[in-house]
N, C-alpha and C. Protein backbone atom coordinates (compact mmCIF):
# COMPACT_ATOMS: atom_id res chain seq x y z
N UNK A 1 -67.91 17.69 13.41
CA UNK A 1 -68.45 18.67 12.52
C UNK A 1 -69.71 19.26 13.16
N UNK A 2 -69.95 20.42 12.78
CA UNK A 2 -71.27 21.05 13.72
C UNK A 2 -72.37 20.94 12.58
N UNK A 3 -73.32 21.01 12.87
CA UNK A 3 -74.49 20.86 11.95
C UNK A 3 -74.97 21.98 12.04
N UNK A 4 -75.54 22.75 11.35
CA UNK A 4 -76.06 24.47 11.75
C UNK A 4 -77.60 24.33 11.10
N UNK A 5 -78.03 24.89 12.09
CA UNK A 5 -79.90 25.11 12.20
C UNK A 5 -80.62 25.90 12.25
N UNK A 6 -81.07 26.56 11.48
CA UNK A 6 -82.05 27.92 11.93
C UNK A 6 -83.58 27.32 12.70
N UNK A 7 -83.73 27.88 13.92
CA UNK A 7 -85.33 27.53 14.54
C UNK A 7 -86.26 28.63 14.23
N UNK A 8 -86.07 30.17 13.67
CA UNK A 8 -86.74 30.66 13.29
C UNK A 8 -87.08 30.98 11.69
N UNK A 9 -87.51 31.07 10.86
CA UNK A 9 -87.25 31.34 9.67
C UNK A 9 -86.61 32.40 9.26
N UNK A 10 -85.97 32.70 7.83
CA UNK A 10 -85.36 33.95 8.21
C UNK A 10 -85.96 34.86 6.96
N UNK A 11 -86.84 35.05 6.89
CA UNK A 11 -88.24 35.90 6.42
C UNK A 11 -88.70 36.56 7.88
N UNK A 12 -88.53 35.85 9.22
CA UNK A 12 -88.88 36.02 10.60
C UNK A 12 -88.25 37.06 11.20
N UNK A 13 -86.97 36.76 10.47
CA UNK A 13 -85.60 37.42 11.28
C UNK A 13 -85.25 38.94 11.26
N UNK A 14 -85.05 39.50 12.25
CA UNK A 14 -84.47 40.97 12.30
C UNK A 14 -83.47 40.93 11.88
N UNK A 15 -82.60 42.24 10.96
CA UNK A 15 -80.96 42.38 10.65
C UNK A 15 -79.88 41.80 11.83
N UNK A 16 -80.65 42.22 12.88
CA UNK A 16 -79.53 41.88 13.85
C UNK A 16 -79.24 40.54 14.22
N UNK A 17 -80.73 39.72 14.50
CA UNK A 17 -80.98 38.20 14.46
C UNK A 17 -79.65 37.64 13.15
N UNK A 18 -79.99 38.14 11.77
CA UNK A 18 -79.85 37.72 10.61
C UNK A 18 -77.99 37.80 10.53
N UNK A 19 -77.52 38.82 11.29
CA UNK A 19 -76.20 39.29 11.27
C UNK A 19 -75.77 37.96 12.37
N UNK A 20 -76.32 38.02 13.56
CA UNK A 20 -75.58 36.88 14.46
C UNK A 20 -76.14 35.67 13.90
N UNK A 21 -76.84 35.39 13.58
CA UNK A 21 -77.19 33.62 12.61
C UNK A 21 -75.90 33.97 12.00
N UNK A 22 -75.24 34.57 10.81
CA UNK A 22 -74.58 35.01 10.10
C UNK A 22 -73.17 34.42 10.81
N UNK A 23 -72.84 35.16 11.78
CA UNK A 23 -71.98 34.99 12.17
C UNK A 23 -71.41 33.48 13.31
N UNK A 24 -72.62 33.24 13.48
CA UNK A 24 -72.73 31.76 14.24
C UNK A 24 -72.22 30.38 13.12
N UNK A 25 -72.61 30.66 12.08
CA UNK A 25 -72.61 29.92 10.27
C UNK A 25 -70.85 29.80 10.22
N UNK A 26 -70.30 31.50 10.38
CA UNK A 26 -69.16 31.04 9.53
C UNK A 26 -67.97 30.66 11.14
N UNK A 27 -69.03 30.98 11.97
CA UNK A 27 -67.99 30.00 13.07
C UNK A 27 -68.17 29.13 13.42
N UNK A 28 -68.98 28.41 12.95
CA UNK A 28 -69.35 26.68 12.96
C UNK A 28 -68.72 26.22 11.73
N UNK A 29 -68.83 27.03 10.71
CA UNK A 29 -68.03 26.59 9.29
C UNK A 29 -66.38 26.93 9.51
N UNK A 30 -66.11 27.65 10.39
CA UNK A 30 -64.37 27.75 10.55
C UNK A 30 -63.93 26.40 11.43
N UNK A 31 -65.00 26.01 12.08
CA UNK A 31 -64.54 24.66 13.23
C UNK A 31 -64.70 23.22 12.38
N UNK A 32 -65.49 23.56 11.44
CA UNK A 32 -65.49 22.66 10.13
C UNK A 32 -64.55 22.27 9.34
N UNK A 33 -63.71 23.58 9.15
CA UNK A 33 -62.47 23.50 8.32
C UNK A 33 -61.62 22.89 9.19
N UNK A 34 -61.42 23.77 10.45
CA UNK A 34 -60.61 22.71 11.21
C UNK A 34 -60.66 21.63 11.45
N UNK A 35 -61.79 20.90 11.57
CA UNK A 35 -62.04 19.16 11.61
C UNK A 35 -61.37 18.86 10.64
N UNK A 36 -62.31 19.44 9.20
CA UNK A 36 -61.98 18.45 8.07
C UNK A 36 -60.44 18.36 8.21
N UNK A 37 -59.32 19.39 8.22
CA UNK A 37 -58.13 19.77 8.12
C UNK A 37 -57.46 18.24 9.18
N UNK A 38 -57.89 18.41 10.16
CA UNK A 38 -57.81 17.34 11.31
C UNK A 38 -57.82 15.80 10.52
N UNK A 39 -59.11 15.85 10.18
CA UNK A 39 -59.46 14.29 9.47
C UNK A 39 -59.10 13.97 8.44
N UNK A 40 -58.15 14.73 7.48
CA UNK A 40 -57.52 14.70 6.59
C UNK A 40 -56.10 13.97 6.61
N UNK A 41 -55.92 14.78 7.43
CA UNK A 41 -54.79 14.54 8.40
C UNK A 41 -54.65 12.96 8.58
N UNK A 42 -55.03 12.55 9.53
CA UNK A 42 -55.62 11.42 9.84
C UNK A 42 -55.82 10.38 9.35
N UNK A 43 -56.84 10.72 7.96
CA UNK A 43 -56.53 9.70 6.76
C UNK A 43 -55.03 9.49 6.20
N UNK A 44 -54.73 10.82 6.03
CA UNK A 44 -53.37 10.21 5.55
C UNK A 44 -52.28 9.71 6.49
N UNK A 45 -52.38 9.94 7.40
CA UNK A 45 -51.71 8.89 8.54
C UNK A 45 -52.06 7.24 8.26
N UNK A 46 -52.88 7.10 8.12
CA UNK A 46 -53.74 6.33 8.17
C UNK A 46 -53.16 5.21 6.88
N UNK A 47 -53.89 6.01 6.07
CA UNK A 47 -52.90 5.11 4.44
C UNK A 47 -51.25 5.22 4.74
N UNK A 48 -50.88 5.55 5.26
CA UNK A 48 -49.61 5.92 5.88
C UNK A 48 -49.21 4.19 6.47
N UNK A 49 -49.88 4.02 7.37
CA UNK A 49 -49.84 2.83 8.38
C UNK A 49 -49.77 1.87 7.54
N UNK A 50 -51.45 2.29 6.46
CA UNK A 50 -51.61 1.20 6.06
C UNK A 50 -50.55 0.24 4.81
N UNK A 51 -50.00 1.38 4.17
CA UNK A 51 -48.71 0.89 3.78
C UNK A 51 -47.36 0.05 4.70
N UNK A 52 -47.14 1.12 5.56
CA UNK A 52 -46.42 0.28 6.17
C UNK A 52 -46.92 -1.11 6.98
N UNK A 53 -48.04 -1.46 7.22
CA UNK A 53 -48.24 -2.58 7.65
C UNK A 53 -48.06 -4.15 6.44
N UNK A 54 -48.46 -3.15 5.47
CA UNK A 54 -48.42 -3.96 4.08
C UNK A 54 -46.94 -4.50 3.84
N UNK A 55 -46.46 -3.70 4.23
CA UNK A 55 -44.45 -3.74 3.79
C UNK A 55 -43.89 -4.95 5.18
N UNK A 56 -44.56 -4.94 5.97
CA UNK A 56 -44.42 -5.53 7.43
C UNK A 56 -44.93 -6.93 6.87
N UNK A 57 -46.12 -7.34 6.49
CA UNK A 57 -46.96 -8.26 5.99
C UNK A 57 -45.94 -9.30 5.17
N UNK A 58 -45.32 -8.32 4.22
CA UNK A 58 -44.65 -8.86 2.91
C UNK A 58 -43.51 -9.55 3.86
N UNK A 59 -42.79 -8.96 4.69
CA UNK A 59 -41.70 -8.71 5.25
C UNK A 59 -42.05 -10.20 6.21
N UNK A 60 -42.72 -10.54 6.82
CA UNK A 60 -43.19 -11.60 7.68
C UNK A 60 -43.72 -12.89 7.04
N UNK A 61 -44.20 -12.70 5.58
CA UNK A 61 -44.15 -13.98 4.93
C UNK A 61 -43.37 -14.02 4.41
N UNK A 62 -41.83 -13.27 4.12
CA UNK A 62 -40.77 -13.66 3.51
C UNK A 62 -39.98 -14.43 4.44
N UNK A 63 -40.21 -14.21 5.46
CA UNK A 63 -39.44 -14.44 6.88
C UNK A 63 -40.12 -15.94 7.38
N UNK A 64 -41.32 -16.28 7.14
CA UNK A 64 -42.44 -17.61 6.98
C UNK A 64 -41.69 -18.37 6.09
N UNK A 65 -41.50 -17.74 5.20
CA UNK A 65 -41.37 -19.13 3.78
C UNK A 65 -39.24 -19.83 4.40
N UNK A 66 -39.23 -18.50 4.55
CA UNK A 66 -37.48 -19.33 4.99
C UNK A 66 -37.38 -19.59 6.17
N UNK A 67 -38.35 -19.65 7.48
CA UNK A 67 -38.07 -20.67 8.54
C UNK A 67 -38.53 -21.80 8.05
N UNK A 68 -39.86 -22.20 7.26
CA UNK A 68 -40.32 -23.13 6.91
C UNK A 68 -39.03 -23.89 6.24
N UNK A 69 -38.70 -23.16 5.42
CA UNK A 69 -37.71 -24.01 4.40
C UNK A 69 -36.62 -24.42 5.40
N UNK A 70 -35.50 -24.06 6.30
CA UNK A 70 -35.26 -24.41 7.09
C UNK A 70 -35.69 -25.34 7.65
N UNK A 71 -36.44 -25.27 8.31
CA UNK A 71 -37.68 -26.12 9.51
C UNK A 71 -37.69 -27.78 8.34
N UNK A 72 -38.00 -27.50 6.99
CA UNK A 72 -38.63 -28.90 6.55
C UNK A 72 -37.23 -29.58 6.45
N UNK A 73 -36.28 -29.35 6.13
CA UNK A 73 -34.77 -30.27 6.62
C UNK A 73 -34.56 -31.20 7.56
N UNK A 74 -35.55 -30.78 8.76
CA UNK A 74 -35.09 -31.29 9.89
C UNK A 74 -36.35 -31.72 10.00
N UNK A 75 -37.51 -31.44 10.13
CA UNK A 75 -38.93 -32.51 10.23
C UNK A 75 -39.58 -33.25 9.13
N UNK A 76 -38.91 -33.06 8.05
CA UNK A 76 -39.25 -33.71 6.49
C UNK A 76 -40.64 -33.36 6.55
N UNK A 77 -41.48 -32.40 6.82
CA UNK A 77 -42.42 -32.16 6.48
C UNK A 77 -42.52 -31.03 5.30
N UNK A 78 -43.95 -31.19 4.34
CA UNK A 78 -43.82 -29.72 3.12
C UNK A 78 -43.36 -28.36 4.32
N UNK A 79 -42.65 -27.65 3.72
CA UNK A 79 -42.78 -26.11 4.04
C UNK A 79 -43.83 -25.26 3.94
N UNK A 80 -44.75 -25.51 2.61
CA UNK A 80 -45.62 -24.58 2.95
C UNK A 80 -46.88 -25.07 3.87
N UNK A 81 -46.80 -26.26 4.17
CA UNK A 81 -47.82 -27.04 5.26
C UNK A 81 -47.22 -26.29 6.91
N UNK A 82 -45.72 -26.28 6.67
CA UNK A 82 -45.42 -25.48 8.06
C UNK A 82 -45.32 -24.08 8.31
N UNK A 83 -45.50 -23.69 7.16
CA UNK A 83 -45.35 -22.11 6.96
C UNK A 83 -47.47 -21.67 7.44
N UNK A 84 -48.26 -22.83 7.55
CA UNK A 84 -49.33 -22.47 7.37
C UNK A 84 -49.71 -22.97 8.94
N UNK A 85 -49.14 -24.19 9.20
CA UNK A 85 -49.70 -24.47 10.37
C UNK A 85 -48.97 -24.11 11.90
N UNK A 86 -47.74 -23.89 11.88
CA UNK A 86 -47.18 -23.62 12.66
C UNK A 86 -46.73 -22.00 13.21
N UNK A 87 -46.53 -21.49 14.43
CA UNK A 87 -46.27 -20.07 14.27
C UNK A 87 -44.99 -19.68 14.30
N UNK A 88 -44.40 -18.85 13.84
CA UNK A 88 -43.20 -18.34 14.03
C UNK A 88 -42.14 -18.55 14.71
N UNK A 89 -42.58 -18.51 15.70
CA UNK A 89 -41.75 -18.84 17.06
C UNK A 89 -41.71 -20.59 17.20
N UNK A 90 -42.36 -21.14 16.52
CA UNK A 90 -41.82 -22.14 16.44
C UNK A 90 -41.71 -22.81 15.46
N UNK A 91 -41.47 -21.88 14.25
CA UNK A 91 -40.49 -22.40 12.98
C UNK A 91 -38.76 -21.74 13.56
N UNK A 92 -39.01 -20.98 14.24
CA UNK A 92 -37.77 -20.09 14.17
C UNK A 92 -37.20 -21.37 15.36
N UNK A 93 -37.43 -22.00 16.26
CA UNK A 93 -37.32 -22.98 17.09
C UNK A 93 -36.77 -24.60 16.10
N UNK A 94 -37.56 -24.57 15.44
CA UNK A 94 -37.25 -25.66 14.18
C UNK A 94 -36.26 -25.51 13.44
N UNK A 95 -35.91 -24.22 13.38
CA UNK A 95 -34.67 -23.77 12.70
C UNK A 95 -33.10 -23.71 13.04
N UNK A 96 -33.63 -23.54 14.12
CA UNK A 96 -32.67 -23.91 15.50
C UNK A 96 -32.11 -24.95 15.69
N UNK A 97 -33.51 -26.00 15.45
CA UNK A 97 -32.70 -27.57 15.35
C UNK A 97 -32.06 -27.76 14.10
N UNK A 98 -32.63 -27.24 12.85
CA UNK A 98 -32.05 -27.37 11.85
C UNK A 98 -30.69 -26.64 12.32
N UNK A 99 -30.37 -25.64 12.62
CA UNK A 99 -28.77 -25.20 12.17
C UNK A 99 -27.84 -26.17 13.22
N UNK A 100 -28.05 -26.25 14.60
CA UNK A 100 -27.74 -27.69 15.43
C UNK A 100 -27.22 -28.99 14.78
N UNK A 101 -28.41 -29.31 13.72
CA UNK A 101 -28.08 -30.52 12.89
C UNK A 101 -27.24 -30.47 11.78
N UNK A 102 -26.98 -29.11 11.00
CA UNK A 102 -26.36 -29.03 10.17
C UNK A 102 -24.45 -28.48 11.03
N UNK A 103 -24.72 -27.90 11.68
CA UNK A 103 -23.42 -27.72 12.72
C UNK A 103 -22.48 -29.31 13.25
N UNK A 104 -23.57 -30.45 13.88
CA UNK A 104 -23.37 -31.35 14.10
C UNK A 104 -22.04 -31.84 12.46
N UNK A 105 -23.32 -31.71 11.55
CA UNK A 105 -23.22 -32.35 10.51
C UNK A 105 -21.88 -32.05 9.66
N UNK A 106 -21.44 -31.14 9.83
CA UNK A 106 -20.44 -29.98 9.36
C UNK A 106 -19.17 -30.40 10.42
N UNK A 107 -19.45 -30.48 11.49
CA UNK A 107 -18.40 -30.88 12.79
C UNK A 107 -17.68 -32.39 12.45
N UNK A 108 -18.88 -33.23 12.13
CA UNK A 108 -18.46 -34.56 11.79
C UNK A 108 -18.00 -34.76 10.20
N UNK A 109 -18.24 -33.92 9.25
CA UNK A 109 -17.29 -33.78 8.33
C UNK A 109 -16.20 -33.23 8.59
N UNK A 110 -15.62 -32.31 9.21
CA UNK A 110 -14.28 -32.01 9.83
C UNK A 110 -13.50 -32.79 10.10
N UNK A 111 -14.07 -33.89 11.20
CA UNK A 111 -13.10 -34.47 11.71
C UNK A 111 -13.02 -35.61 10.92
N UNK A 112 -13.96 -36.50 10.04
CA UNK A 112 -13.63 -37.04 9.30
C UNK A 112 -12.10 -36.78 8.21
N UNK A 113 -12.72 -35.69 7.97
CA UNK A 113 -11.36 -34.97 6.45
C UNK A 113 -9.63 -34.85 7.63
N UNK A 114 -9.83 -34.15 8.80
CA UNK A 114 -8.87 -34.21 9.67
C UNK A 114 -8.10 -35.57 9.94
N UNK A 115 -9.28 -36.37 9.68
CA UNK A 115 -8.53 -38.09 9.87
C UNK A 115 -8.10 -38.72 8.79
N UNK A 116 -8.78 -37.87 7.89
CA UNK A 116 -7.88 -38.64 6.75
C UNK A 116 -6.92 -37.86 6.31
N UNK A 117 -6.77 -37.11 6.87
CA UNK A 117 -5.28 -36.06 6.58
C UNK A 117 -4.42 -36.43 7.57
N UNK A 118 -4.31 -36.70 8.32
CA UNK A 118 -3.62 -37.43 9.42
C UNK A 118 -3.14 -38.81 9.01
N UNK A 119 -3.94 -39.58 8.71
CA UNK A 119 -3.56 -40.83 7.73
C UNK A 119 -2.91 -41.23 6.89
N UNK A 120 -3.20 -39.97 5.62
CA UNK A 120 -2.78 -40.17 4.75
C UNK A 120 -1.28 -38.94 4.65
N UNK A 121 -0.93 -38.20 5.66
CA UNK A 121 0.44 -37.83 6.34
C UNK A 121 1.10 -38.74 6.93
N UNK A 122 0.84 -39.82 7.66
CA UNK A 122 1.57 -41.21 8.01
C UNK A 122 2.04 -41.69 6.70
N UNK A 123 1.48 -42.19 5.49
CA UNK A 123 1.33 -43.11 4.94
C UNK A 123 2.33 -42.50 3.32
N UNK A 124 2.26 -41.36 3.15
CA UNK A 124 3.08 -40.88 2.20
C UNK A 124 3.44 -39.71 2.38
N UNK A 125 4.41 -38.80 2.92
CA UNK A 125 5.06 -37.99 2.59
C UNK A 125 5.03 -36.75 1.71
N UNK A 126 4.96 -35.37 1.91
CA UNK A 126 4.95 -34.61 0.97
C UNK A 126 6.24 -34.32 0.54
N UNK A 127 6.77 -34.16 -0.96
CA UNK A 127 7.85 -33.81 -1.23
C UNK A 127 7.33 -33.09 -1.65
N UNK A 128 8.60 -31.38 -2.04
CA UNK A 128 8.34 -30.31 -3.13
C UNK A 128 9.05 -30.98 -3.80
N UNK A 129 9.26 -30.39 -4.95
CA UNK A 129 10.50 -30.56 -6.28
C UNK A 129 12.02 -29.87 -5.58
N UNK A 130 11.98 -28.37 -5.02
CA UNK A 130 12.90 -27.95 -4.70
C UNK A 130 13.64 -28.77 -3.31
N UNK A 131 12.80 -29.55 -2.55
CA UNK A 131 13.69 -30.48 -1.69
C UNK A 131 14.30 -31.69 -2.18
N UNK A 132 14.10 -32.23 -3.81
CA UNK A 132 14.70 -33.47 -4.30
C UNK A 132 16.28 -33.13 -4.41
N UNK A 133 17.17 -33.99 -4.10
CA UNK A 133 18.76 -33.58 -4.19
C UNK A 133 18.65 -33.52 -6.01
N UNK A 134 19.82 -32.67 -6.55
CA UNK A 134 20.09 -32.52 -7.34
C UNK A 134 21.31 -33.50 -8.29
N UNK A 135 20.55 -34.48 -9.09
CA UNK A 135 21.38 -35.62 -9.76
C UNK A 135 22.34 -35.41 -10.58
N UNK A 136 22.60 -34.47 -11.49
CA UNK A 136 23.49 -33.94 -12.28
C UNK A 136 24.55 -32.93 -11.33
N UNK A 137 25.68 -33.28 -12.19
CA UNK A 137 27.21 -32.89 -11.60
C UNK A 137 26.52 -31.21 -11.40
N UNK A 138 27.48 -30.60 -10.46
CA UNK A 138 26.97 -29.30 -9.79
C UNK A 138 28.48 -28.96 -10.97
N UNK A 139 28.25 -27.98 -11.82
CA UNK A 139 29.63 -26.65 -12.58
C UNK A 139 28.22 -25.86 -12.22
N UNK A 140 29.74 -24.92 -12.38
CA UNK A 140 29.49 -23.25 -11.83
C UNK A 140 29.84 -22.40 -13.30
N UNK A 141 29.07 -21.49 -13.44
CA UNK A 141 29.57 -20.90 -14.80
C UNK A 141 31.06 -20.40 -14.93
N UNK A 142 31.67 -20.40 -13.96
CA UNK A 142 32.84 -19.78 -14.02
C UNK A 142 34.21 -20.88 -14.45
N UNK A 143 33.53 -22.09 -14.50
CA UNK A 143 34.75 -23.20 -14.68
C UNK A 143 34.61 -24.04 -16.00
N UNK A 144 34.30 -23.28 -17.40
CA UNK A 144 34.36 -23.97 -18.28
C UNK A 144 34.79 -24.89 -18.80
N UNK A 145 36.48 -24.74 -18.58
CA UNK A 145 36.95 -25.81 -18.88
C UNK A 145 37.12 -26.93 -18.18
N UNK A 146 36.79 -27.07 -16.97
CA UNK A 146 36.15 -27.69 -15.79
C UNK A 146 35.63 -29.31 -16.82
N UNK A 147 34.09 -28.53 -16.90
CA UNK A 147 33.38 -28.80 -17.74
C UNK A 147 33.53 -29.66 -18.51
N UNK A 148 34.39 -29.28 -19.59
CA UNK A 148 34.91 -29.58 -21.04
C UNK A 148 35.57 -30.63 -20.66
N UNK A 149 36.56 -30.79 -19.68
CA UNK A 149 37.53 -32.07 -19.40
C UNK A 149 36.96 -33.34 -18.23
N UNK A 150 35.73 -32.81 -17.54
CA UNK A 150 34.75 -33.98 -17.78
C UNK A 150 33.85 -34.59 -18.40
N UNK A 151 33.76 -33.92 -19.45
CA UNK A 151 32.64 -34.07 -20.23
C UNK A 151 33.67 -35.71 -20.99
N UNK A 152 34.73 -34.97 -21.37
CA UNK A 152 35.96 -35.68 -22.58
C UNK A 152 35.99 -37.13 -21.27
N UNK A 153 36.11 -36.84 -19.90
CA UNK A 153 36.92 -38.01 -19.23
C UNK A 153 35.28 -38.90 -19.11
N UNK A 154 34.61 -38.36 -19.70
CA UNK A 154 32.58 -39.20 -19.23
C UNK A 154 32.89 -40.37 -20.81
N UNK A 155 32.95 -39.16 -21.93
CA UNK A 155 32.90 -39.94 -23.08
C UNK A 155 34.31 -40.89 -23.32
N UNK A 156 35.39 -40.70 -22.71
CA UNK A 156 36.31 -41.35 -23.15
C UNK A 156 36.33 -42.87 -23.12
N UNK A 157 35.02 -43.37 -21.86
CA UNK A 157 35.11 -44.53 -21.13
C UNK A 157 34.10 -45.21 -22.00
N UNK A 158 33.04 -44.27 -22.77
CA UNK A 158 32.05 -44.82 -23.78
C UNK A 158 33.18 -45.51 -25.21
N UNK A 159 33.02 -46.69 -25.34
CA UNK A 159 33.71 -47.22 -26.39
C UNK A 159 33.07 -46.99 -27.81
N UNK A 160 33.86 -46.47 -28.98
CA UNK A 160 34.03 -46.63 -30.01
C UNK A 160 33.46 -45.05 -30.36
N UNK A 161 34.39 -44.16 -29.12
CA UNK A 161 34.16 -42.72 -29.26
C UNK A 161 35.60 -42.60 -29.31
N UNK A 162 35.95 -41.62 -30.13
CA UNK A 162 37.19 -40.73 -29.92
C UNK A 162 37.16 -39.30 -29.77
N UNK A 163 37.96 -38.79 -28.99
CA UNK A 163 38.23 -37.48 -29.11
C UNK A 163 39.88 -36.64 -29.51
């Protein structure tokens, strides 16, 4: 910003003096506008940042609290003791071991359940229903009387039936 000064008084001053002071004023005051215009600018860049650093902030202790939480699985220590003392890079490292241990952990439940499916496929058999043979006499709808004259030769052998 320019600061503007008169060294003579201007009771002192000739029209012409008084015209270029004049004109020196509003071109120090036009380079004024342009600053301020500039530094305006600027500020709002500025709160600009400063938001987004804020959103970054939020964004990096959300990202803190779940390596920690991670991280305390595997070192049984509090989370927010590691979220405070440790840096990033090596919660995100801790986390690492955590998913390792839970992978391990996950691997050896596999093969566990695999062995007992294997086992217990030795040991009993799957049947469906539709592979059991069928116990009742096979008629066909087309042989009624089929039917009818075994039915008579089934009951005839039952005593104290007549037909």
């Amino acid at each position: 910003m320019k600061k503007i000064e008169l060294e003579t008084p201007i009771d002192e001053m000739s029209e012409a003096d008084l015209r270029e002071t004049f004109s020196q004023v509003m071109d120090a005051h036009e380079e004024n506008i342009t600053a301020y215009s500039e530094l305006e600018e600027t500020a709002g860049k500025a709160t600009e940042y400063a938001e987004h650093i804020e959103d970054l902030e939020s964004d990096l202790e959300a990202a803190r609290a779940y390596f920690s939480e991670k991280a305390s699985t595997v070192t049984n220590i509090d989370q927010e003791l590691l979220a405070q003392r440790f840096s990033m890079g090596e919660l995100v490292e801790m986390t690492g071991r955590a998913d390792e241990a839970a992978e391990a952990r996950f691997s050896e439940e596999q093969e566990a359940t695999e062995q007992e499916a294997d086992e217990g496929a030795v040991d009993e058999p799957e049947t469906v229903f539709a592979d059991k043979p069928q116990k009742s006499p096979a008629f066909s709808s087309d042989a009624l009387e089929s039917r009818k004259e075994a039915a008579r030769a089934r009951l005839s052998s039952v005593g104290g039936i007549s037909l």
